[in-house]
Protein backbone atom coordinates (compact mmCIF):
# COMPACT_ATOMS: atom_id res chain seq x y z
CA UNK A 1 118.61 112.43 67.50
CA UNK A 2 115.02 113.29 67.46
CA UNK A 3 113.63 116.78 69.08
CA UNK A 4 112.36 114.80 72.36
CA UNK A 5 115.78 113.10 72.59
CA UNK A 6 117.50 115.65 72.29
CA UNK A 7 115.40 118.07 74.26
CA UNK A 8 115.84 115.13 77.19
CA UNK A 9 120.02 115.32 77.05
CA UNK A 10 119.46 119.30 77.56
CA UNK A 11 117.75 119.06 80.59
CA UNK A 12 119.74 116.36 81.88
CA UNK A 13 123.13 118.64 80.96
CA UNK A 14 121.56 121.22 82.49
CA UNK A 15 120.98 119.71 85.94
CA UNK A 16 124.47 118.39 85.81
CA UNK A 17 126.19 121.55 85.25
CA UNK A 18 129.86 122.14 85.85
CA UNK A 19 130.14 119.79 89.18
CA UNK A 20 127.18 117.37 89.55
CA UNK A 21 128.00 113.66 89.79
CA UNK A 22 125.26 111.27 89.34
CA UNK A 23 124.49 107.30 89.88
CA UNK A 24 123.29 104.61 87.75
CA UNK A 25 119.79 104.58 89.82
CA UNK A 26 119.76 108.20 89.74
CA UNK A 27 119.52 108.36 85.85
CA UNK A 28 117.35 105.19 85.55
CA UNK A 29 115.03 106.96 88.49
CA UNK A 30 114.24 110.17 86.17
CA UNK A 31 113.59 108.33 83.25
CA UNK A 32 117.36 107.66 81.51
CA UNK A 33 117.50 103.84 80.72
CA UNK A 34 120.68 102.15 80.53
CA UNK A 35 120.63 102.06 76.84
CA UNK A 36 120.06 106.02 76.84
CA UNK A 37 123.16 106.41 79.52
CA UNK A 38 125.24 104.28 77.07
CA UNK A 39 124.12 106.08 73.91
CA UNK A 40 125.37 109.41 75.77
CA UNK A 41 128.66 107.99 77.12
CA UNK A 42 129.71 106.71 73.64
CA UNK A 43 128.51 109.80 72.00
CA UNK A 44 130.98 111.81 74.47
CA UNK A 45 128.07 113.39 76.11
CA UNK A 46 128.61 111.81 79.35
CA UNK A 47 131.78 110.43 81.12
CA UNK A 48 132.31 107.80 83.73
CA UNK A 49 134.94 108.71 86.63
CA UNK A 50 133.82 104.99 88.28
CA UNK A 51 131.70 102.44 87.83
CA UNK A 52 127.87 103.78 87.92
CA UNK A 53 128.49 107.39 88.21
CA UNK A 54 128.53 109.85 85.68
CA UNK A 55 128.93 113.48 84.80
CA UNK A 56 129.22 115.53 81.97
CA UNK A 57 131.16 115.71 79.42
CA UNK A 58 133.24 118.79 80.47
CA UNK A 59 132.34 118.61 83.61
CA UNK A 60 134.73 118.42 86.83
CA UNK A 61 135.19 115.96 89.58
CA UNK A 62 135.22 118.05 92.75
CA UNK A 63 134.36 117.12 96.29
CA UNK A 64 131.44 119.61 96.85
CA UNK A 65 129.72 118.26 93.67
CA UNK A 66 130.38 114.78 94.78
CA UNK A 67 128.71 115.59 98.33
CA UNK A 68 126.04 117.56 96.53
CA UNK A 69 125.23 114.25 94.41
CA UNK A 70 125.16 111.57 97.83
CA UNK A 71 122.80 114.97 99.90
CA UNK A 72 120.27 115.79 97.10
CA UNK A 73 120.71 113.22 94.31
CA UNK A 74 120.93 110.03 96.09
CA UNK A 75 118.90 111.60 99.31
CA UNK A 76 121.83 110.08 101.63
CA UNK A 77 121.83 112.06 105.15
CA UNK A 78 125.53 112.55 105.32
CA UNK A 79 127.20 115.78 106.30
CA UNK A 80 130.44 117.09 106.11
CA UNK A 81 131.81 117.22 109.73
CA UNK A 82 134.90 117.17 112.12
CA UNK A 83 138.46 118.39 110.81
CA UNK A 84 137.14 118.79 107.16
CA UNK A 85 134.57 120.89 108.19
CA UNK A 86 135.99 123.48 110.24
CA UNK A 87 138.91 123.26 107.44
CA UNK A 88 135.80 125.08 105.05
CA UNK A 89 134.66 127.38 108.47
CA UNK A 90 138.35 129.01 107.76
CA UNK A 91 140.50 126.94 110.42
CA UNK A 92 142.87 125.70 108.33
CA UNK A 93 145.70 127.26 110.55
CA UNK A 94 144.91 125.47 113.44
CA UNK A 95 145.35 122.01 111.92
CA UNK A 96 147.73 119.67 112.12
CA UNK A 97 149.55 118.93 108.50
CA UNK A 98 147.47 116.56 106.48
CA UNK A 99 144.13 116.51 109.06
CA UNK A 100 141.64 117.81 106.83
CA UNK A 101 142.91 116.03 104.01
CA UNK A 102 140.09 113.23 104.09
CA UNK A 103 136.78 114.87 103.01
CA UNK A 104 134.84 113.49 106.26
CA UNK A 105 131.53 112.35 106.38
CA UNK A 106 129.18 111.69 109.13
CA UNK A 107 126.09 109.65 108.40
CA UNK A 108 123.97 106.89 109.59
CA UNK A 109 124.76 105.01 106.39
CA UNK A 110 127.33 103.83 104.32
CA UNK A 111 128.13 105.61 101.37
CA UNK A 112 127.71 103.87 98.41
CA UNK A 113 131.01 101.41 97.39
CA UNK A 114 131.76 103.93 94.13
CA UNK A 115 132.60 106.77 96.00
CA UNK A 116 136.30 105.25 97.22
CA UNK A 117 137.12 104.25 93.17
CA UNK A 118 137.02 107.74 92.54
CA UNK A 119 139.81 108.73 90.82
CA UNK A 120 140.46 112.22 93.15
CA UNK A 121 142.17 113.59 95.87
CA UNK A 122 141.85 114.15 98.63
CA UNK A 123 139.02 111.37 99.53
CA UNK A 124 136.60 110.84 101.57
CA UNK A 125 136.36 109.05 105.39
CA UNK A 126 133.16 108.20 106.85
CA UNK A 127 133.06 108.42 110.49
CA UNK A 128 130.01 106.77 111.21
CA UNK A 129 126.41 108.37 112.72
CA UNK A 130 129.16 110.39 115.05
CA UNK A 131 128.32 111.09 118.88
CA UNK A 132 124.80 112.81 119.23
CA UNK A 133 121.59 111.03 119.55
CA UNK A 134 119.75 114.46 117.27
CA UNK A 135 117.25 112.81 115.01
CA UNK A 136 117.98 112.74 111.11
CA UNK A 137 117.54 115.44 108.66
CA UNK A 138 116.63 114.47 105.38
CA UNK A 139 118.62 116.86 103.05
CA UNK A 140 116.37 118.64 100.12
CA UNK A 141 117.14 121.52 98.50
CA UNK A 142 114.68 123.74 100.16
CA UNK A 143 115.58 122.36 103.88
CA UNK A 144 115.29 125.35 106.20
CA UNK A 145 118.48 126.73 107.23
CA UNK A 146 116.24 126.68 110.88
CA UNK A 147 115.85 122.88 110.82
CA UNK A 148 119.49 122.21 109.73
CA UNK A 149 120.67 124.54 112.45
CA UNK A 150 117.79 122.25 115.19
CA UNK A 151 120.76 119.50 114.46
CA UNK A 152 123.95 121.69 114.49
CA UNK A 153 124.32 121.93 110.85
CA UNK A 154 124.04 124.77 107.58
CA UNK A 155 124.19 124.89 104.04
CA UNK A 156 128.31 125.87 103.36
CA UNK A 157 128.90 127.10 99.46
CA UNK A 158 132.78 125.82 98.23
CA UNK A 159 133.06 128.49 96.02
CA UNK A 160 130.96 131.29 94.25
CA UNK A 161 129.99 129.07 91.55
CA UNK A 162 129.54 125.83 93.75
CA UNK A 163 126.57 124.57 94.93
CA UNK A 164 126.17 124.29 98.72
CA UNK A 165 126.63 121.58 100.63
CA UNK A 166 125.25 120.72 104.33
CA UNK A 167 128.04 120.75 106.81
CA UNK A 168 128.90 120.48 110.69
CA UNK A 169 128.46 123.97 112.12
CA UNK A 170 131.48 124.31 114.18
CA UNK A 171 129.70 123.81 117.34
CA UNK A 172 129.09 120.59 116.19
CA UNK A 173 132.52 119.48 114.25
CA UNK A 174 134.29 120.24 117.70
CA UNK A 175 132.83 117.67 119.11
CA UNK A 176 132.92 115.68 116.58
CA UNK A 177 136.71 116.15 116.28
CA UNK A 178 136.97 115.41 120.25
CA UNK A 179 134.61 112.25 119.75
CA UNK A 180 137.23 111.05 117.46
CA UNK A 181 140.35 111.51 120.19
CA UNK A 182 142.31 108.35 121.84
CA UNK A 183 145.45 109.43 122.22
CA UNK A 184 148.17 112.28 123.10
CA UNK A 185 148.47 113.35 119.56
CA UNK A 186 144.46 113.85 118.67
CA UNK A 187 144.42 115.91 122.42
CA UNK A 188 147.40 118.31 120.66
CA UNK A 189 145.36 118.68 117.61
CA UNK A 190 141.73 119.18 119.32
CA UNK A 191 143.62 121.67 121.58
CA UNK A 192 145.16 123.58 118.61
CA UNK A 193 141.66 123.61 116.74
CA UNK A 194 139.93 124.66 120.38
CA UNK A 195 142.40 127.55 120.29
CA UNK A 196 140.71 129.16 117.30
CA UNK A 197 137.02 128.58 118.39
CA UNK A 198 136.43 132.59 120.16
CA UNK A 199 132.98 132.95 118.38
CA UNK A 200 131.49 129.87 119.10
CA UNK A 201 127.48 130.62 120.14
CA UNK A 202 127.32 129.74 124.00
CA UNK A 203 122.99 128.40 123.13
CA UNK A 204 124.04 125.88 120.23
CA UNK A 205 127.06 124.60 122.49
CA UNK A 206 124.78 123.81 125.34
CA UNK A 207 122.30 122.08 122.72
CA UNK A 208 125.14 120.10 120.97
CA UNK A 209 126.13 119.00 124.41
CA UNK A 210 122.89 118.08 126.04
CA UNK A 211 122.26 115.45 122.75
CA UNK A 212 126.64 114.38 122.66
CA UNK A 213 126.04 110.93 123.76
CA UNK A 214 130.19 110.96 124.32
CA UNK A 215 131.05 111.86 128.09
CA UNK A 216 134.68 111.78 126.86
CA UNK A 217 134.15 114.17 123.92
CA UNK A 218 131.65 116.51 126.23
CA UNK A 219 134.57 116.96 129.02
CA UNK A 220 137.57 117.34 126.47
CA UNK A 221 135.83 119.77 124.74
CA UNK A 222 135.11 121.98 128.22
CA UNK A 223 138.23 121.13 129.03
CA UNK A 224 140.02 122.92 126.08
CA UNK A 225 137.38 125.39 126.04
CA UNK A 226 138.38 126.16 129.86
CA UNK A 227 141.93 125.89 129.38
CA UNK A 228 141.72 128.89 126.56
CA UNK A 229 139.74 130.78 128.54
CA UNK A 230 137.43 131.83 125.70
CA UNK A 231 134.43 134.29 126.64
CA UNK A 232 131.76 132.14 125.45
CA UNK A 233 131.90 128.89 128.14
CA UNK A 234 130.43 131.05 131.41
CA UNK A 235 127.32 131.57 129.32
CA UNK A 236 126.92 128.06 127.37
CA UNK A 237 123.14 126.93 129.67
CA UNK A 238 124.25 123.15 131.13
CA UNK A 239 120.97 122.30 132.53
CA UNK A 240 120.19 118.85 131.60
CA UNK A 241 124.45 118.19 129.99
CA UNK A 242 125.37 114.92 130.78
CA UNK A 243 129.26 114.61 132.13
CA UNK A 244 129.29 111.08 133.54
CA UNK A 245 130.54 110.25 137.02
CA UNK A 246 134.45 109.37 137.81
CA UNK A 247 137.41 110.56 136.16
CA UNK A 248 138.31 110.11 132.29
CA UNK A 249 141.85 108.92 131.71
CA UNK A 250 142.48 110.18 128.11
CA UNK A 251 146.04 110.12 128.53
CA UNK A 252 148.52 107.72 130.50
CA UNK A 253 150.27 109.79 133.10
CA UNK A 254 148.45 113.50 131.95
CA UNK A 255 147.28 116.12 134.27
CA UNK A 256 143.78 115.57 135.67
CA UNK A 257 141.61 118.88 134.88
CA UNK A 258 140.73 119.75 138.13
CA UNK A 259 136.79 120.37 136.97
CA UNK A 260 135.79 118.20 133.65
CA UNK A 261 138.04 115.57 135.62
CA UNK A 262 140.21 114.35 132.19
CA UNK A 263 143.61 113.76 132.21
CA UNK A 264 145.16 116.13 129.65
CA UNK A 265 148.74 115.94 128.27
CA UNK A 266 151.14 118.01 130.59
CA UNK A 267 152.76 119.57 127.50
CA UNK A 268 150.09 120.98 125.64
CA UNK A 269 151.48 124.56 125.79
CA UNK A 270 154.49 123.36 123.73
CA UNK A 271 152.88 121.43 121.20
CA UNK A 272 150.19 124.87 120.26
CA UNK A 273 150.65 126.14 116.29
């Protein structure tokens, strides 16, 4: 392999690293034709987990490099949200067994079709553009941690040697977890999560809730949030919060909150972790 050649796998080992999981289009975008991508992979240089993606040759297939890939390789504005996220924010305790084992993604488009063949676990769920109407953020490296935080969201490192990934800021992945509720069960599990939320930041609830295009998710979540009484909810500013008209049956034959106006399970004391 001549010194350009070989100068070119460097770099492209280099911006790989440990983690990094790249496409097809990626490669062929800065400059690796297919041939070169096949020379590597046959030379052991370069493996193939699925079909069109690629990372090193000692390199490992973990979630936050996969994420980092779709954010800043592929330029794909998904985000980590809901039960995964607040999973990372250190609420593990407070859910249910099994609930943040999908890696979930909120988006306004589809991931790409390889990212299901991957050979790891857990995977990944995407939930769709989720309930707020907050304009898109495209997701660069150097994205200020000001703008992400303008749409509920921040940079979250996996590990000490991981790169960071953009995420739900739990303001945000509440309500994205209560956006996702339709039964008894998901009210249990929203309530249990709710319980842990004492330092959520009263300013970025009221602007999460003003652009929550979900009534439903907007009154469960004040609903928990009143029901645990935490210290933040006098001081979240509701000027301009949208909480429908009527009452919201969530639950057949639940208690009506007597102010958000949802029907809540009767039991939820006995069903808290």
């Amino acid at each position: 392999m001549d010194d350009r050649k070989s100068g070119k796998l460097n770099q492209l080992l280099a911006e790989l690293g440990d983690t990094r999981l790249v496409s097809a289009g990626w490669l062929r975008a800065h400059g690796y034709s297919n041939s070169l991508v096949a020379r590597y992979v046959s030379s052991g240089w370069l493996v193939s987990p699925a079909r069109g993606v690629y990372l090193r040759r000692s390199g490992r297939l973990e979630w936050a490099g996969v994420v980092r890939g779709l954010q800043v390789g592929e330029a794909l504005p998904l985000h980590v949200g809901g039960h995964f996220a607040l999973s990372l924010l250190g609420h593990e305790h407070y859910l249910r067994l099994g609930q943040a084992g999908a890696i979930t993604l909120y988006g306004p488009v589809q991931p790409p079709g390889w990212l299901g063949k991957l050979p790891m676990e857990p995977g990944f769920a995407h939930q769709g553009k989720g309930p707020f109407d907050l304009p898109t953020v495209a997701i660069t490296p150097d994205v200020s941690d000001q703008t992400l935080a303008a749409a509920g969201l921040a940079w979250h490192a996996a590990g000490p040697v991981a790169d960071a990934v953009v995420c739900s800021a739990p303001e945000r992945a509440m309500l994205e977890v209560c956006d996702g509720v339709s039964n008894a069960a998901g009210v249990y599990a929203a309530d249990a999560l709710m319980q842990g939320m004492t330092t959520l930041r009263p300013h970025r609830v009221g602007l999460m809730l003003r652009h929550c295009r979900s009534i439903k998710a907007k009154r469960l979540f004040l609903a928990l949030a009143d029901r645990h009484r935490h210290a933040w909810l006098p001081h979240v500013p509701m000027g301009g919060v949208d909480l429908g008209r009527g009452k919201r049956a969530l639950v057949v034959g639940g208690r009506l909150h007597p102010l958000y106006q949802i029907t809540l399970p009767g039991d939820l004391d006995e069903h808290l972790a």
